[in-house]
PDB file of N, CA and C in Angstrom:
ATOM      1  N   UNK A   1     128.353 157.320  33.522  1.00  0.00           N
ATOM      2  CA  UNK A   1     128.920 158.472  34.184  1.00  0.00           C
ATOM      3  C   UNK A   1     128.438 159.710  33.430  1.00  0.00           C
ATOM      4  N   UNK A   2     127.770 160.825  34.280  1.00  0.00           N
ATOM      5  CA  UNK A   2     127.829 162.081  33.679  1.00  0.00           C
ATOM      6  C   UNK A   2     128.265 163.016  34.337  1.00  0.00           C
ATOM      7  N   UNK A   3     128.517 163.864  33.700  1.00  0.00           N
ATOM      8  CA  UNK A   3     129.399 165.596  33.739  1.00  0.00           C
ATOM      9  C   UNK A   3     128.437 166.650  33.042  1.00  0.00           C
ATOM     10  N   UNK A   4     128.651 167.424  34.109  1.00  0.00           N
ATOM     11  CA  UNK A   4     127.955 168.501  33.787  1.00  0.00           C
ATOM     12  C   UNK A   4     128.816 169.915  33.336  1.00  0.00           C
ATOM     13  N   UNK A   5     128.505 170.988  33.088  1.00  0.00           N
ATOM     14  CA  UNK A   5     129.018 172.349  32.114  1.00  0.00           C
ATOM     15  C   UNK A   5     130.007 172.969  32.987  1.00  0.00           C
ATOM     16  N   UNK A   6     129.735 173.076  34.170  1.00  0.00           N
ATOM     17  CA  UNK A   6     129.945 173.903  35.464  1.00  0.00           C
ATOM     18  C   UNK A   6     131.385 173.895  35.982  1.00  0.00           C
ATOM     19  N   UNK A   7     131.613 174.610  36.117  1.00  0.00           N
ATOM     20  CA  UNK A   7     133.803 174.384  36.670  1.00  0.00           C
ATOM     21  C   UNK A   7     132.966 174.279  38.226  1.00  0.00           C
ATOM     22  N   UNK A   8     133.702 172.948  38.680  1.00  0.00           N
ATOM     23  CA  UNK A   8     134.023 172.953  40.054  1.00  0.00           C
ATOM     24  C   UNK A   8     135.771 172.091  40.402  1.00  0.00           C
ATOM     25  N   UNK A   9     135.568 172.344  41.470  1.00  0.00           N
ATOM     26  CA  UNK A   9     137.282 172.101  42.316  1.00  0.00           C
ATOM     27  C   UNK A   9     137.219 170.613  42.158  1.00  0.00           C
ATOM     28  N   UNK A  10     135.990 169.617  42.999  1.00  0.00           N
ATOM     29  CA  UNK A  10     135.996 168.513  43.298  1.00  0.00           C
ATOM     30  C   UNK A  10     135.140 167.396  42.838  1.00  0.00           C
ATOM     31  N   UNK A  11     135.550 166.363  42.168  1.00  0.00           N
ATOM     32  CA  UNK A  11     134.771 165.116  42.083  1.00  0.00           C
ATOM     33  C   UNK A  11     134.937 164.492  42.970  1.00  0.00           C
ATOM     34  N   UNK A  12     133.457 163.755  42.964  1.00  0.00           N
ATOM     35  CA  UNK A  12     132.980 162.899  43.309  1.00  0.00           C
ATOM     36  C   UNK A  12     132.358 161.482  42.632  1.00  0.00           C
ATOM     37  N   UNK A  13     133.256 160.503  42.454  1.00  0.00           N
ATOM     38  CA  UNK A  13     133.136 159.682  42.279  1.00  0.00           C
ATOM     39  C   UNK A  13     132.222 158.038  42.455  1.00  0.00           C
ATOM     40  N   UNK A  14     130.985 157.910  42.702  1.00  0.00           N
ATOM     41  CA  UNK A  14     130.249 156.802  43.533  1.00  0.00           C
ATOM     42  C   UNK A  14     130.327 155.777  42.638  1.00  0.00           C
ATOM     43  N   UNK A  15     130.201 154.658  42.968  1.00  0.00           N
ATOM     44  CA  UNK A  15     130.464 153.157  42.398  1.00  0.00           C
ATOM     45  C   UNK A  15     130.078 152.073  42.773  1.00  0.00           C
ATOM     46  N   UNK A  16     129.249 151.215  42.498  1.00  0.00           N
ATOM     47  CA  UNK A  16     129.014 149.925  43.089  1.00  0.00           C
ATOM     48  C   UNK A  16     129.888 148.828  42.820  1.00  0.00           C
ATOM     49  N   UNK A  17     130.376 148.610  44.295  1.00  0.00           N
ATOM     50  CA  UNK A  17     131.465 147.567  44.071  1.00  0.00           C
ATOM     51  C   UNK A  17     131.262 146.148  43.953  1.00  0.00           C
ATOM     52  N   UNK A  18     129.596 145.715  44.430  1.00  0.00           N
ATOM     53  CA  UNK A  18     129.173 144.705  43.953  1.00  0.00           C
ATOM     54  C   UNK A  18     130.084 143.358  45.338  1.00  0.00           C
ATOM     55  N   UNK A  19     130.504 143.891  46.104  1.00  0.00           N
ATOM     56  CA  UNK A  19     131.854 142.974  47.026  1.00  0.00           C
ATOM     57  C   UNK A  19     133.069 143.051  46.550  1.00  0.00           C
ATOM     58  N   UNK A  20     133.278 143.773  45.376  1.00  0.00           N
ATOM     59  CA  UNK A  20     134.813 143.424  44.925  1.00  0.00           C
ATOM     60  C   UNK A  20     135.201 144.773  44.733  1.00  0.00           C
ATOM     61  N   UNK A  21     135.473 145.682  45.875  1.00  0.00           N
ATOM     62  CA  UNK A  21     136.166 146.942  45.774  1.00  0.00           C
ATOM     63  C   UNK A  21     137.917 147.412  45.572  1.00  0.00           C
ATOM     64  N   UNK A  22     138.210 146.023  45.921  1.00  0.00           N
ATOM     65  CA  UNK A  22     139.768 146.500  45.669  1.00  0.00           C
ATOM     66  C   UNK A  22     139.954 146.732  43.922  1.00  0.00           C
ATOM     67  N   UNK A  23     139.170 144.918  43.475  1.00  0.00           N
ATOM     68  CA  UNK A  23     139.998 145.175  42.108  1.00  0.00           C
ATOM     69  C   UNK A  23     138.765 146.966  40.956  1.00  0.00           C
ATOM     70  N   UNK A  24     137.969 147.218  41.643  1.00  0.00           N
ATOM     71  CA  UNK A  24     136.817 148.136  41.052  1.00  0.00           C
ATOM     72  C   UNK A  24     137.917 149.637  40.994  1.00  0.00           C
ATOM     73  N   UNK A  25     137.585 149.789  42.559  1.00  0.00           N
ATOM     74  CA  UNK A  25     138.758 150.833  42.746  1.00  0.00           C
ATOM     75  C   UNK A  25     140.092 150.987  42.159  1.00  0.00           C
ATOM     76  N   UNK A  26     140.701 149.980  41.904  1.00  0.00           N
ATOM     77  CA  UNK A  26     142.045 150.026  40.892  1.00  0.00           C
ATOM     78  C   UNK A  26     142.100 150.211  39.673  1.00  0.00           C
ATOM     79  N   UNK A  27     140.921 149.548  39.020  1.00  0.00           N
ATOM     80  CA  UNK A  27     139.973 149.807  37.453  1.00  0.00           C
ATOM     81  C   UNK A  27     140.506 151.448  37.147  1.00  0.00           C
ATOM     82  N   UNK A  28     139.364 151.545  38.592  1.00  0.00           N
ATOM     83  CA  UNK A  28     138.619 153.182  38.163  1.00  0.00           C
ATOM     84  C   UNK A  28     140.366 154.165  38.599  1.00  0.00           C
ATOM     85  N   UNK A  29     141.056 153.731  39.088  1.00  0.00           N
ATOM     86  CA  UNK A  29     142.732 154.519  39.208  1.00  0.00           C
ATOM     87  C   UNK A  29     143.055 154.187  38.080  1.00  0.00           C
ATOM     88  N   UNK A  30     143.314 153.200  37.299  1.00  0.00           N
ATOM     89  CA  UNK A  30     143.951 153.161  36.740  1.00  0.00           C
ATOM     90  C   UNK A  30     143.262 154.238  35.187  1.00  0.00           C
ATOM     91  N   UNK A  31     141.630 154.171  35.440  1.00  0.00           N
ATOM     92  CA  UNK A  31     141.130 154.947  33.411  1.00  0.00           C
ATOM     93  C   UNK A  31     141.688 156.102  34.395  1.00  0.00           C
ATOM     94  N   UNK A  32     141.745 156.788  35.452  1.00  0.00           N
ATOM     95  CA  UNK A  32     141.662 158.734  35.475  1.00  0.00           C
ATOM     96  C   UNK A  32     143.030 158.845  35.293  1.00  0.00           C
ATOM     97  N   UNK A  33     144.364 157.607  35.790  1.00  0.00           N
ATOM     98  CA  UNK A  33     145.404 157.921  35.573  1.00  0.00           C
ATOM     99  C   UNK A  33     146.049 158.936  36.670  1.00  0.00           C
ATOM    100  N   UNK A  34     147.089 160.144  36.277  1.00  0.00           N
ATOM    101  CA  UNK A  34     147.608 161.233  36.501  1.00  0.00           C
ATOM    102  C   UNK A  34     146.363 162.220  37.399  1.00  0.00           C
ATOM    103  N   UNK A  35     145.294 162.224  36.448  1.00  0.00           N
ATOM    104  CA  UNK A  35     143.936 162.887  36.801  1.00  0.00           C
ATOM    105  C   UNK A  35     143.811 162.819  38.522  1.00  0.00           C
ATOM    106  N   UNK A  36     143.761 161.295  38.713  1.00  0.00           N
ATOM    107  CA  UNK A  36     143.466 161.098  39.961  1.00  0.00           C
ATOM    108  C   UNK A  36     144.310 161.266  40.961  1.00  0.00           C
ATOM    109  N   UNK A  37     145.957 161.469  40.722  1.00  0.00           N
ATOM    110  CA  UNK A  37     146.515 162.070  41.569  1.00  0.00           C
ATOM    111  C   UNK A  37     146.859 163.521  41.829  1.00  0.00           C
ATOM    112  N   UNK A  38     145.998 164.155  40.764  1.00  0.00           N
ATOM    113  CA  UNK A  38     146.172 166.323  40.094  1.00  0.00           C
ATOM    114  C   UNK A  38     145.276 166.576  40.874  1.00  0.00           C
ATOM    115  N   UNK A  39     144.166 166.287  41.336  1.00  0.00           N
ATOM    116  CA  UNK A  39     143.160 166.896  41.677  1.00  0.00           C
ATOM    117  C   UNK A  39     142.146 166.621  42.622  1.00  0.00           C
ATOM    118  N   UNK A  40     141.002 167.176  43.161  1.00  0.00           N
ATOM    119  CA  UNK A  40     140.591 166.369  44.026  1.00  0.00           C
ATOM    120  C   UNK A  40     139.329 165.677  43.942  1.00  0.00           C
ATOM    121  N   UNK A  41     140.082 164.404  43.249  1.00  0.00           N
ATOM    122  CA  UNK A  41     138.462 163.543  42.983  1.00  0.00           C
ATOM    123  C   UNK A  41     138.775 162.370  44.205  1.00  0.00           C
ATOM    124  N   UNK A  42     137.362 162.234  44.432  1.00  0.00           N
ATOM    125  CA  UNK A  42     136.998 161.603  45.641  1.00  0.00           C
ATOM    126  C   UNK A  42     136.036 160.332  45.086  1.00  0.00           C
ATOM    127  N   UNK A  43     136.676 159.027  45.684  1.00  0.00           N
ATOM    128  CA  UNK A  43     136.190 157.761  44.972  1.00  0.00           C
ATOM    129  C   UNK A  43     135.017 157.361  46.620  1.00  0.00           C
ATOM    130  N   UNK A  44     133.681 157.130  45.796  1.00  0.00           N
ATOM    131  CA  UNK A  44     132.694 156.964  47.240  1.00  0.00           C
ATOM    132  C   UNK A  44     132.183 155.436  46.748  1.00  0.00           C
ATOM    133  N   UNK A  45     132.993 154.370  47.109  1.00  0.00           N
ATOM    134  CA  UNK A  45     132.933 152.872  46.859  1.00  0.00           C
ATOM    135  C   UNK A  45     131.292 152.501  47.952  1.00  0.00           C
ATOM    136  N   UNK A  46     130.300 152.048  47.465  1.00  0.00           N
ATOM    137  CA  UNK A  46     129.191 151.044  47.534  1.00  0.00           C
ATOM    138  C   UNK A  46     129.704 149.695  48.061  1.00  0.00           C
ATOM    139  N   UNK A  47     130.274 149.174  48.944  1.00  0.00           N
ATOM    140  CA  UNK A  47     130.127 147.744  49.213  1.00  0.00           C
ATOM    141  C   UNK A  47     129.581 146.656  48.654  1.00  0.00           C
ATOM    142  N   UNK A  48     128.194 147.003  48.273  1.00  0.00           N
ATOM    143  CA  UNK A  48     127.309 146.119  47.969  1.00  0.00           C
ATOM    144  C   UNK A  48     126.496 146.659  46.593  1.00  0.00           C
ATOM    145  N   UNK A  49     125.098 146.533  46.456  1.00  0.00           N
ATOM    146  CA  UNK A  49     124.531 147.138  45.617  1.00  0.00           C
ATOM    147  C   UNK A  49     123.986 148.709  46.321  1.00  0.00           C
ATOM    148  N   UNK A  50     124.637 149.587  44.631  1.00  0.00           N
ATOM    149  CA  UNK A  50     124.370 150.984  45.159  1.00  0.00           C
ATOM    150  C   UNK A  50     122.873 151.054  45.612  1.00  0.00           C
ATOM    151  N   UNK A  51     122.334 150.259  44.684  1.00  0.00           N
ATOM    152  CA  UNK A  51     120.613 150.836  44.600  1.00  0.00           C
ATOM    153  C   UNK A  51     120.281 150.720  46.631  1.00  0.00           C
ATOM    154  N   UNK A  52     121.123 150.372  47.387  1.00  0.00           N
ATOM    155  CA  UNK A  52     120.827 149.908  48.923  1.00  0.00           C
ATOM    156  C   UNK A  52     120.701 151.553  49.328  1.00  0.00           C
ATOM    157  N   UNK A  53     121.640 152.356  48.552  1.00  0.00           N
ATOM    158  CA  UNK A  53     121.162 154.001  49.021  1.00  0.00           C
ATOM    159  C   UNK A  53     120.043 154.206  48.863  1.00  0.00           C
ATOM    160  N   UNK A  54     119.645 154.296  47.416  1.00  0.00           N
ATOM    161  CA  UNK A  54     118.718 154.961  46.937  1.00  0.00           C
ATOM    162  C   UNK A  54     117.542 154.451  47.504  1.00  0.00           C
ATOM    163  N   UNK A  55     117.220 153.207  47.835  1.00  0.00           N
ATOM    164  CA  UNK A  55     115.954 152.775  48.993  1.00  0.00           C
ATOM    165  C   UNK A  55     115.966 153.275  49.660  1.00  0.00           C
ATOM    166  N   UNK A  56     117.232 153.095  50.673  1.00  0.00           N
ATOM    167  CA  UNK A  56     117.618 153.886  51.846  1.00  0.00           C
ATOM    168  C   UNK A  56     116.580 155.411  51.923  1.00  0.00           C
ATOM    169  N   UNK A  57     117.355 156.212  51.264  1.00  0.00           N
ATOM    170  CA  UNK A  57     117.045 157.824  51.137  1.00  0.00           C
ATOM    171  C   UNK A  57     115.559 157.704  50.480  1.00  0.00           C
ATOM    172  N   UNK A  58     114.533 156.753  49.835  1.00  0.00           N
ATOM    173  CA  UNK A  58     113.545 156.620  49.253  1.00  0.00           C
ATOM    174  C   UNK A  58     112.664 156.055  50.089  1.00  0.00           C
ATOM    175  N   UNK A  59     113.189 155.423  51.305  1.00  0.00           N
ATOM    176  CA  UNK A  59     112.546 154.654  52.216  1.00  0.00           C
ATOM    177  C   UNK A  59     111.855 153.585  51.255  1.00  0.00           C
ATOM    178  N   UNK A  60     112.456 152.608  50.877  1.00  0.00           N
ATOM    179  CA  UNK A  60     112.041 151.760  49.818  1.00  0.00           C
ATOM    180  C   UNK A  60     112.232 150.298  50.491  1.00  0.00           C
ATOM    181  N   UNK A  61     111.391 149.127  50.783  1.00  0.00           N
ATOM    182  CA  UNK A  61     111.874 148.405  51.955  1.00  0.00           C
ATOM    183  C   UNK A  61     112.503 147.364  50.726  1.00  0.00           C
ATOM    184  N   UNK A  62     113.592 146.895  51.797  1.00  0.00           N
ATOM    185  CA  UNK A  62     113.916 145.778  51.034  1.00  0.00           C
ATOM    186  C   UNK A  62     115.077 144.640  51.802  1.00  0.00           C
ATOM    187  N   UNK A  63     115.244 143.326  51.413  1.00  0.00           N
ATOM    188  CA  UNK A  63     115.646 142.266  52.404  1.00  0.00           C
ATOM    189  C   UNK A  63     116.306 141.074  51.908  1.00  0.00           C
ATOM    190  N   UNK A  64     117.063 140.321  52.045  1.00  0.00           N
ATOM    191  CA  UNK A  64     117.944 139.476  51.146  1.00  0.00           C
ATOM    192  C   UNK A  64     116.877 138.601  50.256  1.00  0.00           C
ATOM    193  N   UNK A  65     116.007 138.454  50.492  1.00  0.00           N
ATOM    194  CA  UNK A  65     115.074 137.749  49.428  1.00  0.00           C
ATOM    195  C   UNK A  65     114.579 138.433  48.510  1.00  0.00           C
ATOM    196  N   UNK A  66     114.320 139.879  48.725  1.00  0.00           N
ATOM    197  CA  UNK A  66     114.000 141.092  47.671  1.00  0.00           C
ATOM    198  C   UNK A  66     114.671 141.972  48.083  1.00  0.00           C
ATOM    199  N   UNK A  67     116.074 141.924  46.755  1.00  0.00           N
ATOM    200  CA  UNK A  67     117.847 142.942  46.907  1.00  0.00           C
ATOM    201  C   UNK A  67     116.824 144.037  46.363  1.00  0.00           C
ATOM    202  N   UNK A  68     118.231 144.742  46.840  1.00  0.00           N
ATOM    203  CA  UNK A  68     117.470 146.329  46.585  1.00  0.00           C
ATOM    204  C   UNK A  68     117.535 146.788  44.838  1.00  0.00           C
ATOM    205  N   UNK A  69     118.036 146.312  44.086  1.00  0.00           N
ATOM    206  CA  UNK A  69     117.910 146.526  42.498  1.00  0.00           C
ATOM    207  C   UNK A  69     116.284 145.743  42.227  1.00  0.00           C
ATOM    208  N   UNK A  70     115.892 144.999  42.826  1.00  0.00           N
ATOM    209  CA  UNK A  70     114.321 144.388  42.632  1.00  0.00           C
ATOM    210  C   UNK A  70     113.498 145.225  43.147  1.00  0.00           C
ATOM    211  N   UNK A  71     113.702 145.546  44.239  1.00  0.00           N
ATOM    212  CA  UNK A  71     112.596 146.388  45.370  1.00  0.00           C
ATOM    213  C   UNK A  71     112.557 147.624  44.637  1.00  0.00           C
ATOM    214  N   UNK A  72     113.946 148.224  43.720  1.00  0.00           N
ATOM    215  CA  UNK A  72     113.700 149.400  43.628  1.00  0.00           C
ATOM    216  C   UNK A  72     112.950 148.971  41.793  1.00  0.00           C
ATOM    217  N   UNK A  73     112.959 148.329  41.798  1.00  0.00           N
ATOM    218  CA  UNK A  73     111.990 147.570  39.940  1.00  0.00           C
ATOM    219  C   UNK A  73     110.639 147.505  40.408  1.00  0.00           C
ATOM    220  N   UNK A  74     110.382 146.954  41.321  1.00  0.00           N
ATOM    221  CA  UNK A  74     109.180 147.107  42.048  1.00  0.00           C
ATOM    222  C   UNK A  74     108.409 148.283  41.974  1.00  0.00           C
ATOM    223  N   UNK A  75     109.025 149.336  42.760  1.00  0.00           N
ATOM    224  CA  UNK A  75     108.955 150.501  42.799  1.00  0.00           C
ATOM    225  C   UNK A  75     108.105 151.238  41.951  1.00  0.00           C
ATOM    226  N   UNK A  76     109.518 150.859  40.889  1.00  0.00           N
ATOM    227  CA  UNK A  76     109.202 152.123  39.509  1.00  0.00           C
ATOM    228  C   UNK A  76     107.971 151.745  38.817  1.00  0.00           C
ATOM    229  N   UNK A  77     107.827 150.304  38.814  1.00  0.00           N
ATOM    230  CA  UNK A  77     106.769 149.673  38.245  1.00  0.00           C
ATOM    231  C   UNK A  77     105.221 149.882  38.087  1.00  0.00           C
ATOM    232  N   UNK A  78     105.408 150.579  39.684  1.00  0.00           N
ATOM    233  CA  UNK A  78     104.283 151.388  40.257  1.00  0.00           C
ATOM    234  C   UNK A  78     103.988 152.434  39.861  1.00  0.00           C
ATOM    235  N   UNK A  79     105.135 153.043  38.970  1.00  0.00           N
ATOM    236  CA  UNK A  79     104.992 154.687  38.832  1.00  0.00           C
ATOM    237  C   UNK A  79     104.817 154.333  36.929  1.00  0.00           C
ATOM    238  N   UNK A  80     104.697 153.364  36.756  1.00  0.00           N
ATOM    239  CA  UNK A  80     104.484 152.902  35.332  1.00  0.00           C
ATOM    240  C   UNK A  80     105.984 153.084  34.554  1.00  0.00           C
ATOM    241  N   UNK A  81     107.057 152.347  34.973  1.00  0.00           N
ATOM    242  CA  UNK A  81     108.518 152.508  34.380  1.00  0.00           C
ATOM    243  C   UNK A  81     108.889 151.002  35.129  1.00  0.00           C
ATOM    244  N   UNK A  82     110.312 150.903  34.611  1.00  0.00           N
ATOM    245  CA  UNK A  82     111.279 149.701  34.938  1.00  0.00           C
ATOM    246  C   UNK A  82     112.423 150.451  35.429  1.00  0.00           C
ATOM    247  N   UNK A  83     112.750 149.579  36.488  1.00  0.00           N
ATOM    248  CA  UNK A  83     114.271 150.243  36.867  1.00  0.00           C
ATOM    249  C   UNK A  83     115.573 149.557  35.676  1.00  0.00           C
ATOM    250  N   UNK A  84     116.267 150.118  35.513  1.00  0.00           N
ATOM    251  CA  UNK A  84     117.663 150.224  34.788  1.00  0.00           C
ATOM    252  C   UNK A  84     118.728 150.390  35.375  1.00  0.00           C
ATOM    253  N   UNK A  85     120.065 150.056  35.422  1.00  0.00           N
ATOM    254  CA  UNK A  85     121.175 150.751  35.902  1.00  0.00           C
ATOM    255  C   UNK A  85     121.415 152.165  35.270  1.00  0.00           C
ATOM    256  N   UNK A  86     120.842 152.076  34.037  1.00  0.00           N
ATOM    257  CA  UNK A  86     122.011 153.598  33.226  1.00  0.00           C
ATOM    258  C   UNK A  86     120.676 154.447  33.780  1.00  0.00           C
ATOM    259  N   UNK A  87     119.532 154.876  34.578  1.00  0.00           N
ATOM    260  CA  UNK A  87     118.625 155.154  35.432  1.00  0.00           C
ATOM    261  C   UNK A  87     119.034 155.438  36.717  1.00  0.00           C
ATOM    262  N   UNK A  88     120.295 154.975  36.992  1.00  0.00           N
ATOM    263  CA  UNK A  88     120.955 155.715  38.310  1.00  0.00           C
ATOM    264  C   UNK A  88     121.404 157.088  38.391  1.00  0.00           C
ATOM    265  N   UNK A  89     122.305 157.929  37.213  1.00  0.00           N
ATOM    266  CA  UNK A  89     122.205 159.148  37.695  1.00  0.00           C
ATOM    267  C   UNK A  89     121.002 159.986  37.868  1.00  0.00           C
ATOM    268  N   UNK A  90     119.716 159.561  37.397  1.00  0.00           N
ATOM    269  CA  UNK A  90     117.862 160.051  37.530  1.00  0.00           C
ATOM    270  C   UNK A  90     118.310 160.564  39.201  1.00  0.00           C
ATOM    271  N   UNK A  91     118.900 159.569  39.696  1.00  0.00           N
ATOM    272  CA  UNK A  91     118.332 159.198  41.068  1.00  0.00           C
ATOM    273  C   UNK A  91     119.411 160.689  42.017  1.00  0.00           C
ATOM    274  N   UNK A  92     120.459 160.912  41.919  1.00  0.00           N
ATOM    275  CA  UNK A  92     121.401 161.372  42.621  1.00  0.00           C
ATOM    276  C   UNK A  92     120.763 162.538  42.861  1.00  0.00           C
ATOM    277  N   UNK A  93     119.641 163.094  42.926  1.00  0.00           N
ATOM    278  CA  UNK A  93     119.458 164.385  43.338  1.00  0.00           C
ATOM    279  C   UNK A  93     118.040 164.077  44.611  1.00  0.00           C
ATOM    280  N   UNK A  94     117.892 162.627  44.510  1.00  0.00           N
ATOM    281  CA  UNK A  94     116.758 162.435  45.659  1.00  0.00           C
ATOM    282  C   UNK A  94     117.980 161.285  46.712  1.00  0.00           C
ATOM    283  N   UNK A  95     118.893 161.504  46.347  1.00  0.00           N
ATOM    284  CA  UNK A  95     119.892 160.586  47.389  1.00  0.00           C
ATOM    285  C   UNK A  95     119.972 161.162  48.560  1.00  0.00           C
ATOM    286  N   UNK A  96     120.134 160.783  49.744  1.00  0.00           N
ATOM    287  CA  UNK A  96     120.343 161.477  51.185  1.00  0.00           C
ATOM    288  C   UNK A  96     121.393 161.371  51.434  1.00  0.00           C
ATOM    289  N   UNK A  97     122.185 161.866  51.355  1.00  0.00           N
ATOM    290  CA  UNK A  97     123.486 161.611  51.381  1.00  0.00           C
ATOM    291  C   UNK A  97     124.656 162.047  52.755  1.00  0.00           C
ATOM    292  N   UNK A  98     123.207 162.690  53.879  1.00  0.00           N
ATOM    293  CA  UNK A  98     123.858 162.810  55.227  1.00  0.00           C
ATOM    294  C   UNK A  98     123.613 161.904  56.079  1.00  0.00           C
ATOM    295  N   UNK A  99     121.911 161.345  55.635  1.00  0.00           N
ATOM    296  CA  UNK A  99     121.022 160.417  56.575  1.00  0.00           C
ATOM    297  C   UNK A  99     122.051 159.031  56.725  1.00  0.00           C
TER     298      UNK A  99
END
């Protein structure tokens, strides 16, 4: 997770729930606490694997035999790097997030 300098009103929260969003989502209520009922942070739960956006918005193909955390290893591989998870906030500024 990162934070930046800047006062704003609202978080936004994204998360890969991996299939298990109830007990993820309760996790993540239970570390903000109080927090999460003061203010307005907004929890944006992933179903599945997040990296399925970031193809998505990257146009990155990918299919149950090659998940999208491979396709997107693939990828980077090309650009002479490895994909990572802690390599996901890199990504949030090429996310499409209306498409």
């Amino acid at each position: 997770m990162t934070a930046g300098t800047e006062k704003c009103n609202t978080i936004i929260i994204e998360y890969d729930c991996d299939g298990n969003c109830d007990r993820i989502t309760k996790q993540i209520k239970n570390i903000l606490g109080q927090e999460y009922q003061n203010n307005n942070i907004y929890l944006l739960k992933i179903k599945f694997e997040i990296e399925e956006w970031i193809c998505d918005s990257l146009r990155i193909k990918y299919n149950s035999k090659r998940r999208p955390a491979k396709a997107l290893d693939d990828f980077e591989k090309q650009h002479d790097s490895n994909y990572t998870k802690d390599k996901l906030p890199s990504y949030s500024s090429k996310m499409d997030i209306i498409g």
